[in-house]
C-alpha atoms as a PDB file:
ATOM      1  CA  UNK A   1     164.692 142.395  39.907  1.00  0.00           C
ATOM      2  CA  UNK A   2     168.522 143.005  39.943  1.00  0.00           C
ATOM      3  CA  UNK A   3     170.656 142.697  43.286  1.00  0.00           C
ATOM      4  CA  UNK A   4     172.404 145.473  44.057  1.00  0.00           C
ATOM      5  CA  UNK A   5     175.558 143.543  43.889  1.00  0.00           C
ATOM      6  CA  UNK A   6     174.511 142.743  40.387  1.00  0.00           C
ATOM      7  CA  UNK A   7     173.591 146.544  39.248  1.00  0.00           C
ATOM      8  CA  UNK A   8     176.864 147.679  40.951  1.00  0.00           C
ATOM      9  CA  UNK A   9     178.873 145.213  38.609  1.00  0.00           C
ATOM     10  CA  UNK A  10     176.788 145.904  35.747  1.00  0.00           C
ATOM     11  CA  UNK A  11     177.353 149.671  36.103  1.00  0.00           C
ATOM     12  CA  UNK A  12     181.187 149.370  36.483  1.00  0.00           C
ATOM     13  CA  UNK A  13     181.555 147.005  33.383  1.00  0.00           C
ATOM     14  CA  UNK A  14     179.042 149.386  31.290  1.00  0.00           C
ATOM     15  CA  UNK A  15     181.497 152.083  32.362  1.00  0.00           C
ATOM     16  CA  UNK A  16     185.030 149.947  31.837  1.00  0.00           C
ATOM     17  CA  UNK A  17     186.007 150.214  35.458  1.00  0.00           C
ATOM     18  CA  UNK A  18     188.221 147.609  36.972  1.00  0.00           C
ATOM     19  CA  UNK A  19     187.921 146.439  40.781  1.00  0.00           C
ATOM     20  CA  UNK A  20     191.450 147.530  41.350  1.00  0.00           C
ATOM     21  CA  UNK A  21     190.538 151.285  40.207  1.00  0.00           C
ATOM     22  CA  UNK A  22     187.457 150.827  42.260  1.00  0.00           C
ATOM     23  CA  UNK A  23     189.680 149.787  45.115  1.00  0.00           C
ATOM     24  CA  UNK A  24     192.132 153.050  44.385  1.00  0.00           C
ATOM     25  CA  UNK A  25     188.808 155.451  44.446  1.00  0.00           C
ATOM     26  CA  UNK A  26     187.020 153.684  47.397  1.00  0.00           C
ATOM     27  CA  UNK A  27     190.335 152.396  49.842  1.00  0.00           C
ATOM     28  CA  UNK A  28     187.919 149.466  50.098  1.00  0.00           C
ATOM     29  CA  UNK A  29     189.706 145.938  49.727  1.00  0.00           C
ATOM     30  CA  UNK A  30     189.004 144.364  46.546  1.00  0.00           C
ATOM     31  CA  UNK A  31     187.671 141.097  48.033  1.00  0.00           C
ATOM     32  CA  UNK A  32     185.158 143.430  49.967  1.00  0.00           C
ATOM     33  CA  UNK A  33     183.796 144.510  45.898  1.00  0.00           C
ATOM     34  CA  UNK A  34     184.199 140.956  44.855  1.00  0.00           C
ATOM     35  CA  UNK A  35     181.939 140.349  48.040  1.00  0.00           C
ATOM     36  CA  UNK A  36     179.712 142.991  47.286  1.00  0.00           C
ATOM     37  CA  UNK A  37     179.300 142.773  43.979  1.00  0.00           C
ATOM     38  CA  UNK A  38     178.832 138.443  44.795  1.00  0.00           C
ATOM     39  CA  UNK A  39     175.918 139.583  47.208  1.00  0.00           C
ATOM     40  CA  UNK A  40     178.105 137.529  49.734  1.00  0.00           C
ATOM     41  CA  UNK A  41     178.320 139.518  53.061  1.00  0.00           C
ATOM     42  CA  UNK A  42     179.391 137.176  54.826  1.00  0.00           C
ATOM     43  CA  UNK A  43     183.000 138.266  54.266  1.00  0.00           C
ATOM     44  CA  UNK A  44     181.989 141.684  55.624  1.00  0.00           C
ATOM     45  CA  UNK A  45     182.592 141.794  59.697  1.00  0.00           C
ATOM     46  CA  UNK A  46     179.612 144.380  60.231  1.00  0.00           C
ATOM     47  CA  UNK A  47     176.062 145.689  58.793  1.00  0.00           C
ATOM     48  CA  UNK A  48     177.193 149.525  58.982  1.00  0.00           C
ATOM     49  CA  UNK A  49     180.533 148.739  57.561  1.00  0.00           C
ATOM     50  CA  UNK A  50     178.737 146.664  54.319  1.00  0.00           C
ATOM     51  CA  UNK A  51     176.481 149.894  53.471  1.00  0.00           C
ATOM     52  CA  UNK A  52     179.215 152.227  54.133  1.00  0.00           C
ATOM     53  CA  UNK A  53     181.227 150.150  51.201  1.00  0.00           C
ATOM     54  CA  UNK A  54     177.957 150.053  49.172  1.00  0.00           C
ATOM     55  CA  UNK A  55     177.236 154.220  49.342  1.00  0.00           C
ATOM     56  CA  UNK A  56     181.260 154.296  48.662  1.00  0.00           C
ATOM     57  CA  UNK A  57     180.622 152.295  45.627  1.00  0.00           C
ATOM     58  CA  UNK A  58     177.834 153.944  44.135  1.00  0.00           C
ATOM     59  CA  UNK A  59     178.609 157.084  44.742  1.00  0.00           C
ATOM     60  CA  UNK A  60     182.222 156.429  42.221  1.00  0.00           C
ATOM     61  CA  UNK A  61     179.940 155.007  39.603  1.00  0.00           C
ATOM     62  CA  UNK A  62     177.452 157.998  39.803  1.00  0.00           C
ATOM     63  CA  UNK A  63     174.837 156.099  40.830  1.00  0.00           C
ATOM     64  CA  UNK A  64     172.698 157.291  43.349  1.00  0.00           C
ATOM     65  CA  UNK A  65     173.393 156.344  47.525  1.00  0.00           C
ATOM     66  CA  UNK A  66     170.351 156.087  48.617  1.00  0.00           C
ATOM     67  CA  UNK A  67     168.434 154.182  45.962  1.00  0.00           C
ATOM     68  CA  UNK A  68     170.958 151.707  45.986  1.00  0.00           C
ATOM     69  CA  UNK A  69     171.087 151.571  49.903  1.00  0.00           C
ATOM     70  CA  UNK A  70     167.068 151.166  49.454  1.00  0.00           C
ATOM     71  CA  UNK A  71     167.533 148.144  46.906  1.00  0.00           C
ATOM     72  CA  UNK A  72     170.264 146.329  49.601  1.00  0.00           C
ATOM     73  CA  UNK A  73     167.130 147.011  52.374  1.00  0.00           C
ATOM     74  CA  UNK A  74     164.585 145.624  50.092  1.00  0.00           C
ATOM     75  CA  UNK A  75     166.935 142.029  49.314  1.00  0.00           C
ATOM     76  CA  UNK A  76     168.807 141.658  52.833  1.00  0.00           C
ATOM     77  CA  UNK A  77     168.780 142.272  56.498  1.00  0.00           C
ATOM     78  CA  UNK A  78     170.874 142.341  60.013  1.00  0.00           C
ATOM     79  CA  UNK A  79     170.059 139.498  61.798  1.00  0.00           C
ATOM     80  CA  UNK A  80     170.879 139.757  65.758  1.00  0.00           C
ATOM     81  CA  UNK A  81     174.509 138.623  65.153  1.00  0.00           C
ATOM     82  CA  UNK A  82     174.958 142.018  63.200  1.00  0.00           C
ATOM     83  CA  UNK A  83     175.073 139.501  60.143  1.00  0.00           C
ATOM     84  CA  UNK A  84     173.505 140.327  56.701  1.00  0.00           C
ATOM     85  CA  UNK A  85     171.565 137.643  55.744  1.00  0.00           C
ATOM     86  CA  UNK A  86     168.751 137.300  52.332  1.00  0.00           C
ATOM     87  CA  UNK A  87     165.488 139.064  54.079  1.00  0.00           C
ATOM     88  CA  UNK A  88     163.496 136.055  52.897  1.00  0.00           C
ATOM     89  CA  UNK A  89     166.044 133.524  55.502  1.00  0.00           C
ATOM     90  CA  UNK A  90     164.863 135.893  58.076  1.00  0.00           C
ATOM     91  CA  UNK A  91     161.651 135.792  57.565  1.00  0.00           C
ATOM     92  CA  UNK A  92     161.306 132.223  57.642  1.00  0.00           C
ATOM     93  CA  UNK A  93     163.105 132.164  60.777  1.00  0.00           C
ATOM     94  CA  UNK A  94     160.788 134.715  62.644  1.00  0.00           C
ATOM     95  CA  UNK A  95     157.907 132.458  61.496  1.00  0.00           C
ATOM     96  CA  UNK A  96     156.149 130.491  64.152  1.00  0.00           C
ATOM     97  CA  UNK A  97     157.409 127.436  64.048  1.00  0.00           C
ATOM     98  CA  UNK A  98     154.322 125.522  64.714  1.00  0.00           C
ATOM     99  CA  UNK A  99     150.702 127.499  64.025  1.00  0.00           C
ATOM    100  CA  UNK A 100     146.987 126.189  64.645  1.00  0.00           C
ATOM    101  CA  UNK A 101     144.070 126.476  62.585  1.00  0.00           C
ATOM    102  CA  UNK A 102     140.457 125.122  62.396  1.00  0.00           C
ATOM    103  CA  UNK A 103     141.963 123.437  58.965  1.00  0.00           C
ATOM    104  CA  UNK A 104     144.311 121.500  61.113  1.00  0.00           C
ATOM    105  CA  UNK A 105     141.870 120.658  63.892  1.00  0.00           C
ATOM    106  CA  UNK A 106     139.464 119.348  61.620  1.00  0.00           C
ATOM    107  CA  UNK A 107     142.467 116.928  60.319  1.00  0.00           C
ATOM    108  CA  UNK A 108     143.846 115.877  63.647  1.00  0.00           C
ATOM    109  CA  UNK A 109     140.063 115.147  64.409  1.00  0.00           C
ATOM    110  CA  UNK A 110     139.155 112.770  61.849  1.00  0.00           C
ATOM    111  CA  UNK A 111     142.894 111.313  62.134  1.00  0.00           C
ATOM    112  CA  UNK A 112     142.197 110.539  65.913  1.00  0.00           C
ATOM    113  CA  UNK A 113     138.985 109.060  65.079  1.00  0.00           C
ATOM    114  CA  UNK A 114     140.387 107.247  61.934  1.00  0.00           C
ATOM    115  CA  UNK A 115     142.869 105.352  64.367  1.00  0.00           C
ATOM    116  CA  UNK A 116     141.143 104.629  67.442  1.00  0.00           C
ATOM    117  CA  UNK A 117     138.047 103.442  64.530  1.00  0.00           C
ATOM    118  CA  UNK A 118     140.489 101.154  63.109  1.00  0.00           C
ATOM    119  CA  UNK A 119     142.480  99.998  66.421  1.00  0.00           C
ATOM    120  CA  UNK A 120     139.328  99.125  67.221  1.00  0.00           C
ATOM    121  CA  UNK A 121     138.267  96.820  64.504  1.00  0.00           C
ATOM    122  CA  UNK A 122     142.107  95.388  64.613  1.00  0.00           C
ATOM    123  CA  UNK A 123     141.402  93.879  68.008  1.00  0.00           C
ATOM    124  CA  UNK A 124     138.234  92.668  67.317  1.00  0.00           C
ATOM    125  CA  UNK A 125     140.010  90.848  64.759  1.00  0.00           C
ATOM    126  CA  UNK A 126     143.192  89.983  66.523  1.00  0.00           C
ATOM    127  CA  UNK A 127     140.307  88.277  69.441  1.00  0.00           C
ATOM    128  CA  UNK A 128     138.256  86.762  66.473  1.00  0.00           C
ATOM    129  CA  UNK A 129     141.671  85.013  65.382  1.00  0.00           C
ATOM    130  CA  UNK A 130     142.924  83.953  69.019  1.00  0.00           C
ATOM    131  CA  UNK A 131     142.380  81.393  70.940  1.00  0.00           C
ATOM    132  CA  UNK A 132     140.136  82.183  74.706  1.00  0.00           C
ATOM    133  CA  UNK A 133     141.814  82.938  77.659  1.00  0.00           C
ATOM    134  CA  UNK A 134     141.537  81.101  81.204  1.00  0.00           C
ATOM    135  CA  UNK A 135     142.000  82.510  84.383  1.00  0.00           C
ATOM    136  CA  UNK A 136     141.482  80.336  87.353  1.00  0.00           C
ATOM    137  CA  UNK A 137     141.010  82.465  90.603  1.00  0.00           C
ATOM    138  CA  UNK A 138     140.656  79.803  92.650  1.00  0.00           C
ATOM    139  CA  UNK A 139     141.819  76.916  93.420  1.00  0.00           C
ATOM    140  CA  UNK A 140     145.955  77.575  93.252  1.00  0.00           C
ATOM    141  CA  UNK A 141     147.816  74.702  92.047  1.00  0.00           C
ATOM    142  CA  UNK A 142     148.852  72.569  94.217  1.00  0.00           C
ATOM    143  CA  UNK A 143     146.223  73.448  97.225  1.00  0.00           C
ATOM    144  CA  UNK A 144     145.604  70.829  99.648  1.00  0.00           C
ATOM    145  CA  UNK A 145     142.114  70.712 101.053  1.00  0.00           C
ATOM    146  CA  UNK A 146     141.062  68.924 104.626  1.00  0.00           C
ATOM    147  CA  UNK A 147     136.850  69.532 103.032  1.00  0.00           C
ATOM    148  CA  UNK A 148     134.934  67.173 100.357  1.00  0.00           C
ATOM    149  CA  UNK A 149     133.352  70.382  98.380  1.00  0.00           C
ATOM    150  CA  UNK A 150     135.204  73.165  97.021  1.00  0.00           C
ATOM    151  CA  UNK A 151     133.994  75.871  94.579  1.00  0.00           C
ATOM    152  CA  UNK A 152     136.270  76.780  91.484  1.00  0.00           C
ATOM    153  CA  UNK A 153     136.398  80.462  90.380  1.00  0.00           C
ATOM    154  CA  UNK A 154     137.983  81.724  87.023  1.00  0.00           C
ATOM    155  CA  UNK A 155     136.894  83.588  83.870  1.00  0.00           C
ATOM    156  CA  UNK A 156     137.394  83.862  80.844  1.00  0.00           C
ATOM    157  CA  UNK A 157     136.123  85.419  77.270  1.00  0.00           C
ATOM    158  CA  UNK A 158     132.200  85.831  77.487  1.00  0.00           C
ATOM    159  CA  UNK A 159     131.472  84.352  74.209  1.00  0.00           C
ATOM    160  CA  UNK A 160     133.875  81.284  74.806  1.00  0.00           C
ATOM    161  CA  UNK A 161     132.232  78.054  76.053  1.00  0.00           C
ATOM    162  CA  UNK A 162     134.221  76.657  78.874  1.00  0.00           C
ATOM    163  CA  UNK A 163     134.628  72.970  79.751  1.00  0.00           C
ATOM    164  CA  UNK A 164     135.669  71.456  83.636  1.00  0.00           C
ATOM    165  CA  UNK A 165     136.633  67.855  83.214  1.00  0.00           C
ATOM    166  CA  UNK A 166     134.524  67.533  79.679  1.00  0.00           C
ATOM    167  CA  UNK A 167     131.419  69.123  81.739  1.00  0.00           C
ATOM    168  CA  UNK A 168     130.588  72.206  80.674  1.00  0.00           C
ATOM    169  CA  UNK A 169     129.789  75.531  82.831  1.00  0.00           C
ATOM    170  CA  UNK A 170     127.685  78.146  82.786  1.00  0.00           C
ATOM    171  CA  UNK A 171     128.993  81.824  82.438  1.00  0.00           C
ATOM    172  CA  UNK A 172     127.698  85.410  83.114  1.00  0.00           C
ATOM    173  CA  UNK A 173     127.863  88.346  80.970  1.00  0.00           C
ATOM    174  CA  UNK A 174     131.462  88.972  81.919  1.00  0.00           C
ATOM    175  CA  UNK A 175     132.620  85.516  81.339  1.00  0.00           C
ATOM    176  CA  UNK A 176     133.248  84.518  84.754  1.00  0.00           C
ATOM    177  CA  UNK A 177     132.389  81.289  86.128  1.00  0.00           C
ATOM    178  CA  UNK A 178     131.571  79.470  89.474  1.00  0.00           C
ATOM    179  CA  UNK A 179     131.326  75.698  90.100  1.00  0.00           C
ATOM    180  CA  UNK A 180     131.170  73.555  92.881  1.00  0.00           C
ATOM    181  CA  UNK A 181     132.865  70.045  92.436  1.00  0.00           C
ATOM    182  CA  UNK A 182     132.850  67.127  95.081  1.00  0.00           C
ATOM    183  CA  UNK A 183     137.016  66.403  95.300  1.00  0.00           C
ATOM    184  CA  UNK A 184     138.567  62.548  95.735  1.00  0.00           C
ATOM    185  CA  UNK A 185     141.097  61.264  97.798  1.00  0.00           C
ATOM    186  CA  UNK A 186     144.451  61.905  97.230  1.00  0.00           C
ATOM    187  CA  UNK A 187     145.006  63.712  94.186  1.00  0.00           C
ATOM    188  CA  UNK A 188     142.712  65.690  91.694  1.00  0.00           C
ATOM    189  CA  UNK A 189     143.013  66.783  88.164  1.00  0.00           C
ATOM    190  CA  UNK A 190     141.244  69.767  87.117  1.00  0.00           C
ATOM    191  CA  UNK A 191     141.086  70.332  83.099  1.00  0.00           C
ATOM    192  CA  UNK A 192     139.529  73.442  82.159  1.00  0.00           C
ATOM    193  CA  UNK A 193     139.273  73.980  78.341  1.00  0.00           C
ATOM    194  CA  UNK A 194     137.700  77.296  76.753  1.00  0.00           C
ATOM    195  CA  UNK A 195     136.478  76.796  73.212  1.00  0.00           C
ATOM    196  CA  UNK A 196     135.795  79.845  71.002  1.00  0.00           C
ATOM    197  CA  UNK A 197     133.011  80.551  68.760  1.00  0.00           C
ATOM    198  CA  UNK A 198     135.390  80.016  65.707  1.00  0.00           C
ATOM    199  CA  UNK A 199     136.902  76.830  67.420  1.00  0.00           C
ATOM    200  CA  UNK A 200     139.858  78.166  68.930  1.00  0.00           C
ATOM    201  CA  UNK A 201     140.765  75.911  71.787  1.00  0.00           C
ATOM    202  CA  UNK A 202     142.854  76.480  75.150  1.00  0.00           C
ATOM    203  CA  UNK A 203     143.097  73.911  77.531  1.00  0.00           C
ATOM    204  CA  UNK A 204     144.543  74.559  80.877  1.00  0.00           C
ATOM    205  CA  UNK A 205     145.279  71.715  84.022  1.00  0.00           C
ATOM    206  CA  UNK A 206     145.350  72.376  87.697  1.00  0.00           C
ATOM    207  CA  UNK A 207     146.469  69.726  90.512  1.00  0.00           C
ATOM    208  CA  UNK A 208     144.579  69.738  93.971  1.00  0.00           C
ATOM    209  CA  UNK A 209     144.714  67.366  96.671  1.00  0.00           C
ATOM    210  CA  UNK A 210     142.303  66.627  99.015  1.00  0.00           C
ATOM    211  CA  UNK A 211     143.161  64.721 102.420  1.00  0.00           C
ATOM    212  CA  UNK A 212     140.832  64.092 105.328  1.00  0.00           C
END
């Protein structure tokens, strides 16, 4: 379908008009018909002023006002600036820019379970790869007892075996541990090493003393 800028130009060539007799008939600038006739109304200040220069137009060319007022309606709009703008630009700015639907709520669903099912299976395989952690609770380093019998506390991954001074101890569920040891004089070297089920070692040292 034509513009009316185009069936304006087309009519005034068909009839062997120039712009500048069009500009004599109308008082309207010719860079306001270039404009028009361009479909660029940008270079017109005001909406009223651009159809006032289009019903000018037409009526010189003896076409009729209001059908070609109709086809500028159909292609263009004012936007709240008192701009004319292509009706399509407005309507893509007056659409929501963000809309929900169960199509979309299915997808975010099965995304959300997509990642936290595969964030899942990467840390079981970032554990199955690591080496066991150790965490000793108790003794601190570097504790000095004035007693014979302490009790170590600690944990660490439940499927890990875990070693005190090559003897190893027994864990619960959780992986935490609890062992009494009978300390020496003077100083005491504590070696705890945790030993995966794929081999993956960590070894970890604690000093004690124990004075009486």
């Amino acid at each position: 379908m034509k513009t009316v800028g185009e069936i304006l130009k087309q009519t005034r060539e068909e009839k062997g008009i120039s712009l500048g007799e069009v500009e004599k008939l109308t008082k309207i600038r010719i860079k306001y018909l270039e404009a028009i006739e361009n479909n660029d109304f940008s270079k017109i200040s005001q909406a009223t002023t651009t159809q006032g220069f289009i019903r000018n137009y037409a009526s010189i060319l003896d076409l009729n006002p209001q059908t070609i007022l109709a086809i500028f309606r159909r292609d263009f709009v004012e936007n709240e600036k008192g701009q004319i703008i292509p009706r399509g630009m407005m309507a893509s700015l007056d659409k929501p820019k963000f809309s929900w639907n169960p199509t979309k709520t299915i997808f975010l669903g099965l995304t959300t379970f997509l990642v936290v099912f595969l964030g899942f299976w990467f840390i079981q395989y970032l554990n199955y790869l690591s080496s066991p952690k150790i965490e000793i609770a108790f003794p601190p380093e570097g504790e000095i007892f004035n007693r014979k019998e302490i009790e170590i506390l600690g944990k660490t991954d439940k499927d890990a075996s875990l070693y005190i001074n090559g003897e190893i101890v027994n864990l619960n569920p959780k992986g935490e541990f609890r062992k009494k040891i009978i300390l020496k004089d003077g100083e005491n070297e504590l070696v705890f090493e945790a030993v995966s089920r794929q081999g993956k070692k960590t070894k970890l040292t604690r000093t004690i003393n124990f004075l009486h």
